[in-house]
Protein backbone atom coordinates (compact mmCIF):
# COMPACT_ATOMS: atom_id res chain seq x y z
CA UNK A 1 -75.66 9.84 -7.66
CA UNK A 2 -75.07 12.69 -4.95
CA UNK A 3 -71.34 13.41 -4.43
CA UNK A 4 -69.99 12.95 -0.47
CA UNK A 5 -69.06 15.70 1.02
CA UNK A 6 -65.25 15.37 2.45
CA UNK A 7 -64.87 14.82 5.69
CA UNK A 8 -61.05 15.51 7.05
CA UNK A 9 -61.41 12.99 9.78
CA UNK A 10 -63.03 10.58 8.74
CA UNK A 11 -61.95 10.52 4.90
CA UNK A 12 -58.05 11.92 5.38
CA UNK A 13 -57.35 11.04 8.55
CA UNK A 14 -59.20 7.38 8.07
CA UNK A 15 -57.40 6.12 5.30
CA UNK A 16 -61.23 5.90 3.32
CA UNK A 17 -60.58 8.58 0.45
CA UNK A 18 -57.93 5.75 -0.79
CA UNK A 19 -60.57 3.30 -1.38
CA UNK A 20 -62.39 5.42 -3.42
CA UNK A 21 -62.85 4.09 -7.50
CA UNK A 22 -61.46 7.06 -8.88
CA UNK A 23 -58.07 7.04 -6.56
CA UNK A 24 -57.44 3.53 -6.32
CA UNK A 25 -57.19 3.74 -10.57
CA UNK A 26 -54.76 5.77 -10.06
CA UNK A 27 -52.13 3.70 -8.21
CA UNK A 28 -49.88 3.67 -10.53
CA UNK A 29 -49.50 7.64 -10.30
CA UNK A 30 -49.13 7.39 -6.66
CA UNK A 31 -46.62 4.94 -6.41
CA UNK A 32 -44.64 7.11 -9.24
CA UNK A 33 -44.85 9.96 -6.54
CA UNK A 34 -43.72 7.48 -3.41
CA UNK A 35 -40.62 7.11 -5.73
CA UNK A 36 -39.93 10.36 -6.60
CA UNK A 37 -40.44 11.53 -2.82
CA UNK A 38 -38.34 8.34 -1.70
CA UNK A 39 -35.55 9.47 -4.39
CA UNK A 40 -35.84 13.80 -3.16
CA UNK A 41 -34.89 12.21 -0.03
CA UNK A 42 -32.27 9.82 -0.53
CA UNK A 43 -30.40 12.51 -2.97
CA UNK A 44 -30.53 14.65 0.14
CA UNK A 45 -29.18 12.51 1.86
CA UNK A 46 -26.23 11.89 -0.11
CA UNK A 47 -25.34 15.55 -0.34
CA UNK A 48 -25.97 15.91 3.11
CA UNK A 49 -22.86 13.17 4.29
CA UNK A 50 -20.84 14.48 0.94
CA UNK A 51 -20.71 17.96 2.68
CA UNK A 52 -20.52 16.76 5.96
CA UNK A 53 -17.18 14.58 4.64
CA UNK A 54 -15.89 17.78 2.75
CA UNK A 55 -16.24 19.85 5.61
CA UNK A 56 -14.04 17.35 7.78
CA UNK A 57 -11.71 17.02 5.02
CA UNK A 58 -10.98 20.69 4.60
CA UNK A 59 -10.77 21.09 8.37
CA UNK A 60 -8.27 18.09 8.49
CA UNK A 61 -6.14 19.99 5.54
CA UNK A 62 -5.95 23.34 7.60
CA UNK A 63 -4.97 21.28 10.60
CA UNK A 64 -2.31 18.98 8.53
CA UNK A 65 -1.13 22.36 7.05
CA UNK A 66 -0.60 23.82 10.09
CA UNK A 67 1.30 21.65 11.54
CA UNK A 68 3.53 21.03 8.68
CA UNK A 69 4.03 24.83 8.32
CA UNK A 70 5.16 24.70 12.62
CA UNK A 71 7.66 21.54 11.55
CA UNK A 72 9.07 23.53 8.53
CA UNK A 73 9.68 26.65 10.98
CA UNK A 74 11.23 24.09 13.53
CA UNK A 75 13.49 22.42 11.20
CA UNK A 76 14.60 25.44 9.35
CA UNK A 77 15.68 26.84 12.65
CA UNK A 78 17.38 24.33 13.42
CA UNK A 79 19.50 23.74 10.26
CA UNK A 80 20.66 27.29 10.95
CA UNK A 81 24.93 27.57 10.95
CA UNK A 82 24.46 28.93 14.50
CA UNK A 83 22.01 26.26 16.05
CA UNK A 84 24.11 23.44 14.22
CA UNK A 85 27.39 25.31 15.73
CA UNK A 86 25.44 25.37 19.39
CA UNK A 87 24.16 21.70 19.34
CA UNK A 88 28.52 20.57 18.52
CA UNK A 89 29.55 22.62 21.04
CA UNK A 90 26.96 21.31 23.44
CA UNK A 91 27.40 18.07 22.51
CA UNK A 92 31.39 18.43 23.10
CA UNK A 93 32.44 17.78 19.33
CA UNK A 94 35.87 19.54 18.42
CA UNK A 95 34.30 20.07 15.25
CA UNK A 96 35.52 23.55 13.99
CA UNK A 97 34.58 26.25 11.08
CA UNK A 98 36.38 26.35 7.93
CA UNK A 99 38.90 29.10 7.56
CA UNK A 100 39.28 28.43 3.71
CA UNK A 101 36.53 29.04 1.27
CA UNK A 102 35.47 25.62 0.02
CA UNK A 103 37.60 24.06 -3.14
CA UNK A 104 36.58 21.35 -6.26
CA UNK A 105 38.86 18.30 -5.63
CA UNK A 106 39.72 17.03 -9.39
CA UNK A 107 39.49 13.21 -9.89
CA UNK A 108 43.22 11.55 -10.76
CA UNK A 109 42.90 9.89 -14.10
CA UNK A 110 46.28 7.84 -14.37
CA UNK A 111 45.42 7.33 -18.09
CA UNK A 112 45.95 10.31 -19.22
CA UNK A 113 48.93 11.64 -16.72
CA UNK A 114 52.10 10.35 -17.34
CA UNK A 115 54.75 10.01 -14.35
């Protein structure tokens, strides 16, 4: 028995080297390597969309910080003696500063005072 010579087109190209006896014992071998090939590229795939979803998630954490750092800077200036002195004036309140430093008010216990 003479060996055939392989013929790319006809062989490869053809489908006809699969129906040869010594490949088609082999099937279970080559459906072992469809399911490592078909796992490669779903395993991809999943680290693929898990960076894509960290990259949005970082760029959605420098935009959230951002913003909170601008609303920080906004309400601090605000809550500023001067601005809050402004925004009564402007407002028309006859709200006016202290002159006396601030003072603890004690509680009144009639229980232990006696009149």
């Amino acid at each position: 028995m003479t060996k055939k010579k392989f013929d790319i087109k006809g062989d490869l190209l053809g489908g006809a080297f699969l129906t040869r006896k010594s490949l088609a014992s082999q099937w279970l071998f080559i459906v072992y390597i469809f399911l490592l090939i078909f796992l490669y590229i779903t395993i991809n795939l999943a680290v693929i969309n898990t960076q894509k979803a960290s990259s949005q998630n970082q760029r959605e954490i420098k935009n959230l910080k951002a913003d909170y750092t601008s609303k920080e800077a906004k309400l601090q200036a605000q809550s500023s003696r001067n601005e809050i002195e402004f925004r009564l004036r402007k407002s028309g309140s006859t709200l006016k500063n202290p002159t006396q430093p601030a003072f603890r008010v004690k509680k009144y216990d009639s229980a232990k005072e006696d009149f």
